[in-house]
N, C-alpha and C. Protein backbone atom coordinates (compact mmCIF):
# COMPACT_ATOMS: atom_id res chain seq x y z
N UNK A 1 61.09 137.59 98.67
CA UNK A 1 60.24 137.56 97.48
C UNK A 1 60.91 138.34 96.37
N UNK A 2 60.95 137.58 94.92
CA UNK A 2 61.50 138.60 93.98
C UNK A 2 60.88 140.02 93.55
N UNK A 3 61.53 140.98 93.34
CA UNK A 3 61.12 141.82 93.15
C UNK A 3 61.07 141.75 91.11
N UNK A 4 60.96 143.17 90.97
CA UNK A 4 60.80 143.44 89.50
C UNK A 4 62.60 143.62 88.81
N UNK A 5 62.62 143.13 87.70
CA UNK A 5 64.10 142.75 87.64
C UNK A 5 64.67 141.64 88.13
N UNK A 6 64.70 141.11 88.71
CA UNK A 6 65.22 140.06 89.74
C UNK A 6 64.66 138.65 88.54
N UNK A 7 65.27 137.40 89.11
CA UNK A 7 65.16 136.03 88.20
C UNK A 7 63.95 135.56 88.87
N UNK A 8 62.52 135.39 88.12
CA UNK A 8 61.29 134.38 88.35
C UNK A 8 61.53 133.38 88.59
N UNK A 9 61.15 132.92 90.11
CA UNK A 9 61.05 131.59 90.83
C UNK A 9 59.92 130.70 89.92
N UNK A 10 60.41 129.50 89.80
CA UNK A 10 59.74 128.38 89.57
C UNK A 10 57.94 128.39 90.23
N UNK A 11 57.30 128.74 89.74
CA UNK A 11 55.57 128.21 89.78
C UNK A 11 55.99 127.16 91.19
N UNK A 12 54.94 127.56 92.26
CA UNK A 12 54.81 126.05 93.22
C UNK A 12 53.42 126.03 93.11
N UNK A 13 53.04 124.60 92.01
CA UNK A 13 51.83 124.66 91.72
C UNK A 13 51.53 123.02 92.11
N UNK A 14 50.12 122.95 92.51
CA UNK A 14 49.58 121.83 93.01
C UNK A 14 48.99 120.74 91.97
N UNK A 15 48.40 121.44 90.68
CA UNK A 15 48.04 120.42 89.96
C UNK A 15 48.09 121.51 88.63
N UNK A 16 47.92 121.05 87.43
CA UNK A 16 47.77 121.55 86.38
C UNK A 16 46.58 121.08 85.93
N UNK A 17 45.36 122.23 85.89
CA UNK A 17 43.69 121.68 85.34
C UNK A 17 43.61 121.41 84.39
N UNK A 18 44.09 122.17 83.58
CA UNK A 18 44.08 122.55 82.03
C UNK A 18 45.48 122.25 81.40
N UNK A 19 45.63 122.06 80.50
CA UNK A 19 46.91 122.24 79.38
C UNK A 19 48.12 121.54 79.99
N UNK A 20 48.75 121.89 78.96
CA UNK A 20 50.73 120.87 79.24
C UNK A 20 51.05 121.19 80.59
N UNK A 21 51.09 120.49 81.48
CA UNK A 21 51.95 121.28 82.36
C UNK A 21 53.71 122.21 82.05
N UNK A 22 53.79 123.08 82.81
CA UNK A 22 55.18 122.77 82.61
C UNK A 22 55.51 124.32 83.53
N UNK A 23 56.94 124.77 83.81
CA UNK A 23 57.37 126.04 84.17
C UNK A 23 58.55 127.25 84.12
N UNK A 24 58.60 128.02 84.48
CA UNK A 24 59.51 128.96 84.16
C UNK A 24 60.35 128.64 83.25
N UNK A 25 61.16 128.14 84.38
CA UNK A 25 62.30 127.45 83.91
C UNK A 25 62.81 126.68 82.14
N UNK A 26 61.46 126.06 81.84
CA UNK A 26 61.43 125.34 80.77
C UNK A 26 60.37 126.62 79.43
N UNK A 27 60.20 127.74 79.71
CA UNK A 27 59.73 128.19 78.73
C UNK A 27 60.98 129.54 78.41
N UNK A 28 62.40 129.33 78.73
CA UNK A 28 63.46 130.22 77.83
C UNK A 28 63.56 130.55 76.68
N UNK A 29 63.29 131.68 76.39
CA UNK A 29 63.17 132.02 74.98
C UNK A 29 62.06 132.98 74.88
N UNK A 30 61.22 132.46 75.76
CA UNK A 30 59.37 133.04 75.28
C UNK A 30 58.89 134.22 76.66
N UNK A 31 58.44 134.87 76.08
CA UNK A 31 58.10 135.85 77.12
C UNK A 31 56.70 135.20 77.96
N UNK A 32 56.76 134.93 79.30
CA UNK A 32 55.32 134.95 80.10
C UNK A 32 54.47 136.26 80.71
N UNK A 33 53.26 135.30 80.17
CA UNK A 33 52.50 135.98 81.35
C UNK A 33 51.67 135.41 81.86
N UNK A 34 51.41 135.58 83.25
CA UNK A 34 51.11 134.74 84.50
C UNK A 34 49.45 135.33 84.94
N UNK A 35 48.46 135.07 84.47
CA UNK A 35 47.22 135.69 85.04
C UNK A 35 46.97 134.63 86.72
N UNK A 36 46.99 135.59 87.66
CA UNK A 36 46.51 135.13 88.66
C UNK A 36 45.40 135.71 89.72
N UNK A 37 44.50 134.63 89.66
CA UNK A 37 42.97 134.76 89.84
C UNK A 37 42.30 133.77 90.65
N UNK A 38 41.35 134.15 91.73
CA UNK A 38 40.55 133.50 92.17
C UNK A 38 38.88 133.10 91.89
N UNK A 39 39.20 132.15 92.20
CA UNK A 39 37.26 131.69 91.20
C UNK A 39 36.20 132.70 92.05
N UNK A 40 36.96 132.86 93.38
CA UNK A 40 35.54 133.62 93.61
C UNK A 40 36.08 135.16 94.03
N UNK A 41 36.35 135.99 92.92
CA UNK A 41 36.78 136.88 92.83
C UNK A 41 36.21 138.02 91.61
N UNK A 42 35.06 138.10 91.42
CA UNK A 42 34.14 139.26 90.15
C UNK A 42 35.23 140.05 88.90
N UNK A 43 36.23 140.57 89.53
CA UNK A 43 36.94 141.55 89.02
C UNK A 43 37.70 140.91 88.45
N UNK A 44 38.55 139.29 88.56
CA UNK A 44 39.41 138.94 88.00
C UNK A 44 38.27 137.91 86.61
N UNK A 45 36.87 138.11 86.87
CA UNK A 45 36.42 137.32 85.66
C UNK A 45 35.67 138.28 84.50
N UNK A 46 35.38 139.78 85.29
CA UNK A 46 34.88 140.93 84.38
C UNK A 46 36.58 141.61 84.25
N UNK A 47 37.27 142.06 84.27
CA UNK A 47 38.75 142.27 83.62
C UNK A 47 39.61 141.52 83.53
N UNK A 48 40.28 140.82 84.32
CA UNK A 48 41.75 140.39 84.56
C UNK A 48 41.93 139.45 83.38
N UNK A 49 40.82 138.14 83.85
CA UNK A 49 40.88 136.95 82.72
C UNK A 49 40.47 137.29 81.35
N UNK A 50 39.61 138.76 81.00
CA UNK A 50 39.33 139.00 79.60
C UNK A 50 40.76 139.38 78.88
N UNK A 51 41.10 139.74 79.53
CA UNK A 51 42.44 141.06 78.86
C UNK A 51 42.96 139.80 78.80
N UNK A 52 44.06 139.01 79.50
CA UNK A 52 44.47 137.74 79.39
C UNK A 52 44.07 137.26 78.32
N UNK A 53 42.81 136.90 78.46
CA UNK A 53 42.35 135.67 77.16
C UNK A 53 42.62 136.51 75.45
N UNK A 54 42.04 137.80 75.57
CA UNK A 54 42.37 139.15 74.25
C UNK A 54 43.86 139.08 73.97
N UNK A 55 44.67 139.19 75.18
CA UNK A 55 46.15 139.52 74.74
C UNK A 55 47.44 137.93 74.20
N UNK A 56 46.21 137.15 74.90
CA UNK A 56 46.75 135.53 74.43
C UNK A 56 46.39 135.53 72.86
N UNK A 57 45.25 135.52 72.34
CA UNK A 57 45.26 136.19 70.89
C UNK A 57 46.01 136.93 69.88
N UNK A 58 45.81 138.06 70.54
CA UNK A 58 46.87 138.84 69.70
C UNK A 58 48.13 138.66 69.54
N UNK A 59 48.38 137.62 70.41
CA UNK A 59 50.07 136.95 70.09
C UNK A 59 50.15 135.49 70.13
N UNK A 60 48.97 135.20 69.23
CA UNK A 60 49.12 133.90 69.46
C UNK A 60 50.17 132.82 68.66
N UNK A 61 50.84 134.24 67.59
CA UNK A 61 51.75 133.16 66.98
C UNK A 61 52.95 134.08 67.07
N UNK A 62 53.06 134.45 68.45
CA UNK A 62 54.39 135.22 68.80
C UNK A 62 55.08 134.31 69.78
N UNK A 63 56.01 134.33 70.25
CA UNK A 63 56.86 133.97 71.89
C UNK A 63 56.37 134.09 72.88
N UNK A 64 54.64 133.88 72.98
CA UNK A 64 54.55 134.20 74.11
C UNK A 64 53.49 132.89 75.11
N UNK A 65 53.97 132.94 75.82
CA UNK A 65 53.08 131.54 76.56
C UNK A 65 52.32 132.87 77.96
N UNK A 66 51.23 131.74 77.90
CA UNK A 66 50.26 132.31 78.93
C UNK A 66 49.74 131.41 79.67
N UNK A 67 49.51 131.77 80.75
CA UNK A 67 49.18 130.55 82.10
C UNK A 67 48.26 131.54 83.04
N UNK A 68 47.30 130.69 83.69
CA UNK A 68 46.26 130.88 84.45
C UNK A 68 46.73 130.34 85.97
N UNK A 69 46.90 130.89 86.42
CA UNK A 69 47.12 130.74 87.97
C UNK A 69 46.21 130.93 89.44
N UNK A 70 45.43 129.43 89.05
CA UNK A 70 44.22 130.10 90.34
C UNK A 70 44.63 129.87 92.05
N UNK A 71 44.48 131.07 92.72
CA UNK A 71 45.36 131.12 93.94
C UNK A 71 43.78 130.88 95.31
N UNK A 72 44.51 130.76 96.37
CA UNK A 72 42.96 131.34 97.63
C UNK A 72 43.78 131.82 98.85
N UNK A 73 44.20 132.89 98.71
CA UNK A 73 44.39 133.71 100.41
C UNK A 73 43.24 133.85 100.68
N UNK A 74 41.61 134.07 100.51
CA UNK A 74 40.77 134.14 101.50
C UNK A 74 39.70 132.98 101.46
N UNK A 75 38.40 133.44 101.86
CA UNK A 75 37.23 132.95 101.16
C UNK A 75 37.27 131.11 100.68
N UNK A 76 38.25 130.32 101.46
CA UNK A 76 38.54 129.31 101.12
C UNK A 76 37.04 128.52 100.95
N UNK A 77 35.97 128.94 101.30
CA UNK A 77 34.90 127.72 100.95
C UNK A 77 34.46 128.12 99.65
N UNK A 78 34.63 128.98 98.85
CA UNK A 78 34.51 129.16 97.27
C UNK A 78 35.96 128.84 96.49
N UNK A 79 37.08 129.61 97.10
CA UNK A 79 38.23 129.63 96.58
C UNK A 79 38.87 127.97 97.21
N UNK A 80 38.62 126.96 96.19
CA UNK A 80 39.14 125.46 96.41
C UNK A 80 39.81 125.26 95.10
N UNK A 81 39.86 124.06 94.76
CA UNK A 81 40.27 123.13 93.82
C UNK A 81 39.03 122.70 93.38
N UNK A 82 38.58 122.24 93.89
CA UNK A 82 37.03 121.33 93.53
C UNK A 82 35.93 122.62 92.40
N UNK A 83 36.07 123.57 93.03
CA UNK A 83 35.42 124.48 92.34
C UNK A 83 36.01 125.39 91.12
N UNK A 84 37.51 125.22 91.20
CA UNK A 84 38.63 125.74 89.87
C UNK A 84 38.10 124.21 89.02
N UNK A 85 37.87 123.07 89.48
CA UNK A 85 37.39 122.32 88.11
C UNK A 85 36.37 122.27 87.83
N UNK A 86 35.50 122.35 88.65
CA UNK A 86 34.20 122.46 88.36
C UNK A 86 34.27 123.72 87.08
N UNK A 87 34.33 125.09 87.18
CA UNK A 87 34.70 126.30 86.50
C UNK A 87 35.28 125.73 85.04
N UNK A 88 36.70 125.16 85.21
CA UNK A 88 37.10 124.72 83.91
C UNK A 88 36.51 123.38 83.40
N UNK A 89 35.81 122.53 83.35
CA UNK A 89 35.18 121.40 82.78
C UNK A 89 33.96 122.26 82.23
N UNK A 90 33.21 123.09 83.32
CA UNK A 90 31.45 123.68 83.12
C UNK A 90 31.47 124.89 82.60
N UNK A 91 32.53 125.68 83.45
CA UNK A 91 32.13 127.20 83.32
C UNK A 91 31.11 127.65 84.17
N UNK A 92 30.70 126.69 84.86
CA UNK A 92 30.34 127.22 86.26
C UNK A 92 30.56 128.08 87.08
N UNK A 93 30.16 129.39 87.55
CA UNK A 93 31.23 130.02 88.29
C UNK A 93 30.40 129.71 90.31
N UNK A 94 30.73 130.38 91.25
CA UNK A 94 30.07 130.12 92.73
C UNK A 94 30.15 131.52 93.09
N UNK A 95 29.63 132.10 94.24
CA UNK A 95 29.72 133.21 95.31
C UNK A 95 29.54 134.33 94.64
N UNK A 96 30.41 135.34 95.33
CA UNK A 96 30.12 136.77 94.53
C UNK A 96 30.40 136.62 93.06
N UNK A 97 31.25 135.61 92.70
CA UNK A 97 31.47 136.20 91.13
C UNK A 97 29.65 135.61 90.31
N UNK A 98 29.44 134.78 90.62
CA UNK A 98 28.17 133.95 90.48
C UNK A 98 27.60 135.83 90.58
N UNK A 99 27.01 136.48 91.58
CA UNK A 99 25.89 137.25 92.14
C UNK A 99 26.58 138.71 90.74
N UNK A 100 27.73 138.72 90.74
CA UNK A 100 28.25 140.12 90.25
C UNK A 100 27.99 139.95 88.58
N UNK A 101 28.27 138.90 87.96
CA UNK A 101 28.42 138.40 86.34
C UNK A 101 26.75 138.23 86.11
N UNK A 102 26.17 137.56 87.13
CA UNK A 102 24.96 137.62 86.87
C UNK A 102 23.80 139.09 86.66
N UNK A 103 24.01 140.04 87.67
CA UNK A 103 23.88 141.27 87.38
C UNK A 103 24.16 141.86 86.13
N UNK A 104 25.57 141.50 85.68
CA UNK A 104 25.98 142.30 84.07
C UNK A 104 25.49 141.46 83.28
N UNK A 105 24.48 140.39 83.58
CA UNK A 105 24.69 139.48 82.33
C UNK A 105 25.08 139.28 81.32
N UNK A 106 26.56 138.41 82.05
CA UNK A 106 27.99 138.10 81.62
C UNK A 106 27.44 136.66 81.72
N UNK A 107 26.49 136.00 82.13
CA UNK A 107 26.44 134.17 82.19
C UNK A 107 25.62 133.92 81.39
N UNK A 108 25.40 132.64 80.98
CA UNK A 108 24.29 131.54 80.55
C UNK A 108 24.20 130.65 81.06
N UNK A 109 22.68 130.80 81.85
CA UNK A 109 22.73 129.61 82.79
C UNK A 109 23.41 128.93 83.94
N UNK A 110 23.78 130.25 84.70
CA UNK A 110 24.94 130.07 85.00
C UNK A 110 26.39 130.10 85.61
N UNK A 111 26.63 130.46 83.84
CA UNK A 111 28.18 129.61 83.47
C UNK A 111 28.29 130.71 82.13
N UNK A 112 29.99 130.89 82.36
CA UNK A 112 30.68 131.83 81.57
C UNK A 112 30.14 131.86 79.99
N UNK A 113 30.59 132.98 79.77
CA UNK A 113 30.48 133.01 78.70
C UNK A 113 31.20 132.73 77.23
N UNK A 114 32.52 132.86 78.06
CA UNK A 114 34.34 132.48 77.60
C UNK A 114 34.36 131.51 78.25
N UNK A 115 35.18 130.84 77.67
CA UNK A 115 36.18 130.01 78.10
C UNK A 115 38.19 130.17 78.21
N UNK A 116 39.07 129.71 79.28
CA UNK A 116 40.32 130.16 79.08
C UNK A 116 41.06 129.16 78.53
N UNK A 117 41.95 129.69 76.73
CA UNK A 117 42.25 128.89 76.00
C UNK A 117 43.74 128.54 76.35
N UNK A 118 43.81 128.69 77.38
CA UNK A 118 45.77 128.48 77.82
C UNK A 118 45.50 127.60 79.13
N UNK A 119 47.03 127.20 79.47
CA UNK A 119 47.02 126.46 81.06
C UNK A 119 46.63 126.86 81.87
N UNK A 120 45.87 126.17 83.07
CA UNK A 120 45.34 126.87 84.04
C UNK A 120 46.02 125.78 85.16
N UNK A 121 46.76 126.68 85.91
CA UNK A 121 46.99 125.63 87.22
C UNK A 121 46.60 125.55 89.06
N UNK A 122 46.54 125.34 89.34
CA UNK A 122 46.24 125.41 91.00
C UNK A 122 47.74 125.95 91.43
N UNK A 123 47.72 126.89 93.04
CA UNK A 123 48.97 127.56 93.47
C UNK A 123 48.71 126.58 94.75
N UNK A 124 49.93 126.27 95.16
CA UNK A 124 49.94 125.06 96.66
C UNK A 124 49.27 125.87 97.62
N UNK A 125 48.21 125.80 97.83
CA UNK A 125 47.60 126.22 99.38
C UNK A 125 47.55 125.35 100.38
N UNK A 126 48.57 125.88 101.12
CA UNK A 126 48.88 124.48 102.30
C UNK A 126 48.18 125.34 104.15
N UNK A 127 48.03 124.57 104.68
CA UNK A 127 47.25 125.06 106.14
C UNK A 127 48.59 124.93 106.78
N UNK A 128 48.64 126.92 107.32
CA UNK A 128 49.63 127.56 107.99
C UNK A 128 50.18 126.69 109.10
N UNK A 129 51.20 126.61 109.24
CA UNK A 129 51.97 125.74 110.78
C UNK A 129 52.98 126.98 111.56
N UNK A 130 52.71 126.51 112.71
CA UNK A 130 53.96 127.63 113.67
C UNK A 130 53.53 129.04 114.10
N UNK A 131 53.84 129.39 114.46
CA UNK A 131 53.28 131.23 115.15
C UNK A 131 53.67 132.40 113.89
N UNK A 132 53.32 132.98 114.14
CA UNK A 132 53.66 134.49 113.47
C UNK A 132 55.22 134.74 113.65
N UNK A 133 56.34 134.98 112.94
CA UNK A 133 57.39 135.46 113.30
C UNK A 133 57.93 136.91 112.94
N UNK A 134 58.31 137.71 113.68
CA UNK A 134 58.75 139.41 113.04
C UNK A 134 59.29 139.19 111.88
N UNK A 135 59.92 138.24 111.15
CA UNK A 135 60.11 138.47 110.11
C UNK A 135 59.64 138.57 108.98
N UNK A 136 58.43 137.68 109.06
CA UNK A 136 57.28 137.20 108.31
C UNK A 136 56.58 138.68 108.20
N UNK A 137 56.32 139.62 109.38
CA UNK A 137 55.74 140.62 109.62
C UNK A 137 56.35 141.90 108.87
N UNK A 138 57.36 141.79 108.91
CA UNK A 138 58.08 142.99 108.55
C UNK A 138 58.06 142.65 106.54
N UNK A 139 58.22 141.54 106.25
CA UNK A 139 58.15 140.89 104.72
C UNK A 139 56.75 141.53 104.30
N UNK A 140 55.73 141.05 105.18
CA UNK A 140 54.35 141.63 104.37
C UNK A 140 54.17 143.21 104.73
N UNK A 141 54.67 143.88 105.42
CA UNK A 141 54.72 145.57 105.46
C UNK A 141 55.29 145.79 104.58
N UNK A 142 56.18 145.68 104.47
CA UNK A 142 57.30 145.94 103.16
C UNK A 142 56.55 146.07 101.83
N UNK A 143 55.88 144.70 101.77
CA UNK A 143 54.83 143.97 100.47
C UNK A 143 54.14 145.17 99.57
N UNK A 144 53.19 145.68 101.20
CA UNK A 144 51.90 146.07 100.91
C UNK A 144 51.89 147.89 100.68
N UNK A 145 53.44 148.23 101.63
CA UNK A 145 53.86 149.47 101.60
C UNK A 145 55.18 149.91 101.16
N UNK A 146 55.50 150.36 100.34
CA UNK A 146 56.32 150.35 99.28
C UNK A 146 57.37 151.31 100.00
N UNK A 147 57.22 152.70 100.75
CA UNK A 147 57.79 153.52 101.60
C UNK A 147 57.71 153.24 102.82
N UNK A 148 57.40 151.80 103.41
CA UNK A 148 57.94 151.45 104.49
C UNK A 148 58.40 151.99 105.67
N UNK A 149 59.89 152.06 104.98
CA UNK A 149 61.09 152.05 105.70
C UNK A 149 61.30 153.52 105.90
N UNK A 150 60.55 154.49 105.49
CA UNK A 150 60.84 155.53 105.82
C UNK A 150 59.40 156.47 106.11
N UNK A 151 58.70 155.52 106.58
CA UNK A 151 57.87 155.63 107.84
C UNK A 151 58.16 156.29 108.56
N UNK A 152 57.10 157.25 109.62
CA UNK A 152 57.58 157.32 111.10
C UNK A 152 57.71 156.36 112.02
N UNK A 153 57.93 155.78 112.79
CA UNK A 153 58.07 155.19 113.61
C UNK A 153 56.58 154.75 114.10
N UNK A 154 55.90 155.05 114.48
CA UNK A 154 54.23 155.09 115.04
C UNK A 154 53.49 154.44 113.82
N UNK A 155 53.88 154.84 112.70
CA UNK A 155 53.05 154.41 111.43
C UNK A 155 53.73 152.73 111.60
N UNK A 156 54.73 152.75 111.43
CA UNK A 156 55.41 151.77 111.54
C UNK A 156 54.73 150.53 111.91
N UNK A 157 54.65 151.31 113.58
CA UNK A 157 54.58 150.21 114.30
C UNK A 157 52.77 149.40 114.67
N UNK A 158 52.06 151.02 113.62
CA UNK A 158 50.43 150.40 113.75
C UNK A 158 50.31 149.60 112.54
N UNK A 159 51.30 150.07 111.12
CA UNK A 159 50.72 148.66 110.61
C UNK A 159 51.67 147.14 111.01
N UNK A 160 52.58 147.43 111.59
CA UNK A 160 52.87 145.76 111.98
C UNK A 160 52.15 145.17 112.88
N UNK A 161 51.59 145.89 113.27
CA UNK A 161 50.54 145.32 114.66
C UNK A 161 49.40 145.00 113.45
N UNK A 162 48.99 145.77 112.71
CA UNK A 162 47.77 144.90 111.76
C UNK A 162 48.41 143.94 111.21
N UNK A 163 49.34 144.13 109.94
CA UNK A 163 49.78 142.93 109.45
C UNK A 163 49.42 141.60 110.83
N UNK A 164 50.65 141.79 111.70
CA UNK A 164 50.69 140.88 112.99
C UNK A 164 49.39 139.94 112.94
N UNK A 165 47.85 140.78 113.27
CA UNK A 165 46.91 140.32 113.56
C UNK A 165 46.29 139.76 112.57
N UNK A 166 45.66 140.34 111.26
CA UNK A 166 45.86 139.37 110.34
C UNK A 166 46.40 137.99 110.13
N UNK A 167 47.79 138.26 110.36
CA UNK A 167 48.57 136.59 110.04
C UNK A 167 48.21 136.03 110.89
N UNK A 168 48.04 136.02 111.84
CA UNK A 168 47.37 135.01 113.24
C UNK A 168 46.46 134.63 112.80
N UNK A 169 44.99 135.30 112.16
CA UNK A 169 44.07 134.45 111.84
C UNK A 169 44.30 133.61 110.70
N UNK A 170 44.81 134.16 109.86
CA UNK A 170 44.75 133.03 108.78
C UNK A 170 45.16 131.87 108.51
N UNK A 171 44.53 130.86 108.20
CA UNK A 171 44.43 129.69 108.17
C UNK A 171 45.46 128.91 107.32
N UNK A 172 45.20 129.62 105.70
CA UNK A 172 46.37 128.97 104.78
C UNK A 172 46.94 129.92 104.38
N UNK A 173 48.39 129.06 103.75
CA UNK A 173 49.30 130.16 103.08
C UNK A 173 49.02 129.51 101.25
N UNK A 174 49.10 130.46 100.62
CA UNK A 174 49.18 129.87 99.26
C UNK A 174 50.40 130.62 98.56
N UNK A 175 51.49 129.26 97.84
CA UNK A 175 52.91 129.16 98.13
C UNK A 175 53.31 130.60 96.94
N UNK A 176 52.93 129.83 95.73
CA UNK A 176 53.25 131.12 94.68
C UNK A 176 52.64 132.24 94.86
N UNK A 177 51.37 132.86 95.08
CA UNK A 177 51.11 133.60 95.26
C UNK A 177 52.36 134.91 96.56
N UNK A 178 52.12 134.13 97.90
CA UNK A 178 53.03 134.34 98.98
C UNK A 178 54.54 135.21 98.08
N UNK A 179 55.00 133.73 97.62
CA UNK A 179 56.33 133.50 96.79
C UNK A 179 56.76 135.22 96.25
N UNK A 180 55.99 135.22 95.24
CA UNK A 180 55.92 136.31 94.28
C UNK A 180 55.56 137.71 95.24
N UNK A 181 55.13 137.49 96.06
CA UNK A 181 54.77 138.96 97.25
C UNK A 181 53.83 139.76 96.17
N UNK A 182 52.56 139.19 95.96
CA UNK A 182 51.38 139.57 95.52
C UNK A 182 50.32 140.19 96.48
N UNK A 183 49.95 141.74 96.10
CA UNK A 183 48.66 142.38 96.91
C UNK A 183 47.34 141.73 96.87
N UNK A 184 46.93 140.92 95.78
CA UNK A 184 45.58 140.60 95.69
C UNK A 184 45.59 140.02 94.10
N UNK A 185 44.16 140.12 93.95
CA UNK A 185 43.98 139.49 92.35
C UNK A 185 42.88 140.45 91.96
N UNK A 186 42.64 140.56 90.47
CA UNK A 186 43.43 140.24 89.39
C UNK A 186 44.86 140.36 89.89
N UNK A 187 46.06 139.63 89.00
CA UNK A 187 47.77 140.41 89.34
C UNK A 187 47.80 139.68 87.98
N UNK A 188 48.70 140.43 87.52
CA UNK A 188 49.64 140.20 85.79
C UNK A 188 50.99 139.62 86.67
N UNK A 189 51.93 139.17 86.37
CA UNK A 189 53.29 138.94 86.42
C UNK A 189 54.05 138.53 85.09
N UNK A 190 54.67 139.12 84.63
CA UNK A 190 54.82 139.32 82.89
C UNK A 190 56.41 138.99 83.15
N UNK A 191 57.19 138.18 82.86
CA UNK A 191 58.33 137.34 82.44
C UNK A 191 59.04 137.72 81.28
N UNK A 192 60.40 138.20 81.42
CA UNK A 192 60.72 138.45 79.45
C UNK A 192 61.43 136.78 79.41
N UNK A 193 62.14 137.11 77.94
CA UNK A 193 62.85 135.68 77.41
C UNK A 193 63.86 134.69 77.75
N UNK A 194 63.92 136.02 79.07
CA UNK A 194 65.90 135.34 80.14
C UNK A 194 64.90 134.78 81.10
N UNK A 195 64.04 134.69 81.72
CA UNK A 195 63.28 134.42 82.83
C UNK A 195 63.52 135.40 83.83
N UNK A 196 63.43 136.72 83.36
CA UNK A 196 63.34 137.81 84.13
C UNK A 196 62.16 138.90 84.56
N UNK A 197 61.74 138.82 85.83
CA UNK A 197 60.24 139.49 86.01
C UNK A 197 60.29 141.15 85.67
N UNK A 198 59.62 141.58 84.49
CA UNK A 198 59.69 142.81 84.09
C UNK A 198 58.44 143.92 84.43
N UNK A 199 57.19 142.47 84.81
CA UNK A 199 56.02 143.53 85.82
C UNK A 199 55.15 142.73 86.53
N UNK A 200 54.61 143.28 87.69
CA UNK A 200 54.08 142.64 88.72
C UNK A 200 53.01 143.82 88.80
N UNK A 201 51.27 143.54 88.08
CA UNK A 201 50.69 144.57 88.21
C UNK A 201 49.47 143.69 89.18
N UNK A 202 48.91 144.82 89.72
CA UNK A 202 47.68 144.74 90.18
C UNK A 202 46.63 145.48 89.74
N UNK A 203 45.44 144.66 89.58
CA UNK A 203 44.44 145.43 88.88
C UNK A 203 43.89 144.85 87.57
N UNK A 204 42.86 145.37 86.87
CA UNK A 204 42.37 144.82 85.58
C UNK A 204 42.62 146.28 84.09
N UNK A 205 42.53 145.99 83.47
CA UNK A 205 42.51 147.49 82.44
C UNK A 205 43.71 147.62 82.54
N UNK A 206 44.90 147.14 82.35
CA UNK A 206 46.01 147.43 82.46
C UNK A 206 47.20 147.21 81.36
N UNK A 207 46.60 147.31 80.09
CA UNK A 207 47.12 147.46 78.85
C UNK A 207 48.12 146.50 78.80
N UNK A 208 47.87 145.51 79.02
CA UNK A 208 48.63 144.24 79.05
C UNK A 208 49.65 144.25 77.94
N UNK A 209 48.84 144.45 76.31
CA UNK A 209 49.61 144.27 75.22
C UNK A 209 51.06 145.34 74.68
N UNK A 210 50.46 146.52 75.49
CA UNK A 210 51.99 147.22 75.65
C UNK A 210 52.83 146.72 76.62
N UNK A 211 52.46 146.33 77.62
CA UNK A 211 53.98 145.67 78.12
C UNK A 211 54.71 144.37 77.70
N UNK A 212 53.94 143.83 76.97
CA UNK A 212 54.06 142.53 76.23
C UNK A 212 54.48 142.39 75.10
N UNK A 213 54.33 143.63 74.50
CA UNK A 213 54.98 143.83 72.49
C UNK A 213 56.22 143.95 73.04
N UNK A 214 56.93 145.12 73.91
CA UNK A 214 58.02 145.34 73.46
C UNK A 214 59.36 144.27 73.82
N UNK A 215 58.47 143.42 75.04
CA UNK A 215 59.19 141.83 75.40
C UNK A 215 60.00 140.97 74.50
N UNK A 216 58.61 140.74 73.66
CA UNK A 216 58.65 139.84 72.29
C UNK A 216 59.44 140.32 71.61
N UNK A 217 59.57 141.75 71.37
CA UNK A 217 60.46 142.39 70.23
C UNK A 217 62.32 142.20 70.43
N UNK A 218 62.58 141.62 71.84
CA UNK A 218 63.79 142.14 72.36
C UNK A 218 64.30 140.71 71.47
């Protein structure tokens, strides 16, 4: 998986809902940023996608392209396709984000209150084939724990035994998400003008537009 610095792999995306398709590769020149979010996920529709949609604004007549990336490592009977269009045609939302937006009343009727004015695409979620392999295991420790490798030994070896168990149950892999070696969602992945990944954040509130001015400026 690329790290930070390293050259941004090509999007493996299943359909494009919204807007032009298109990827990495073909936007040289322009700085990205990659909002990636699940429909049934609260936090990526009360922060992640606001800041996104605010910071798509404020540069809207700069170098910068913005894309919506809806992913599902869990929760697959909310987190589909069917329900990422339902969302973008209605503004419909389902599940916890439905129970959490409704509480802040953040809906009407509903259904959002925003709408997202950039591409939105589906990430390939394909149903896992083959066993668990140590390598696979040791890739997502690495992922999730940054000091790893200089572990004790015992620490080591209790989270590969979780990782381990985890990956056994799960059902699908979803490709870009995987790809990119992402903790969860909200995640930023911010692209400068060479097609070079300059941040991979997790979280919402994350001052998007400072890491994004000084991109544009280069």
């Amino acid at each position: 998986m690329p790290a930070v610095n390293e050259p941004a792999p090509n999007l493996q995306v299943a359909e494009w809902v919204q807007g032009r398709p298109s990827n990495v590769d073909q936007e040289r020149g322009r700085v990205i940023l990659i909002e990636v979010f699940q429909v049934n996920c609260p936090g990526c529709f009360i922060g992640g996608l606001p800041e996104a949609i605010q910071t798509s604004m404020t540069f809207k007549e700069k170098p910068l392209t913005v894309w919506g990336l809806a992913t599902a490592f869990e929760d697959h009977r909310w987190n589909n396709l069917e329900n990422l269009k339902r969302l973008i045609d209605t503004g419909e939302v389902v599940g916890e984000t439905m129970a959490r937006l409704s509480e802040r009343d953040m809906l009407s009727m509903g259904r959002l209150q925003y709408f997202m004015p950039f591409p939105v695409a589906w990430d390939q979620v394909v149903k896992r084939k083959g066993g668990v392999t140590d390598e696979e295991v040791r890739r997502w420790s690495e992922r999730d724990f940054s000091d790893f490798d200089n572990m004790p030994e015992l620490h080591r070896s209790q989270i590969k035994q979780q990782v381990r168990e985890y990956l056994e149950k799960k059902e699908y892999d979803a490709l870009t998400f995987d790809q990119y070696g992402l903790r969860g969602t909200p995640s930023s992945i911010i692209i400068d003008k060479q097609g070079i990944i300059r941040h991979k954040l997790f979280g919402s509130a994350l001052d998007l537009e400072k890491h994004i001015e000084p991109l544009i400026n280069e």
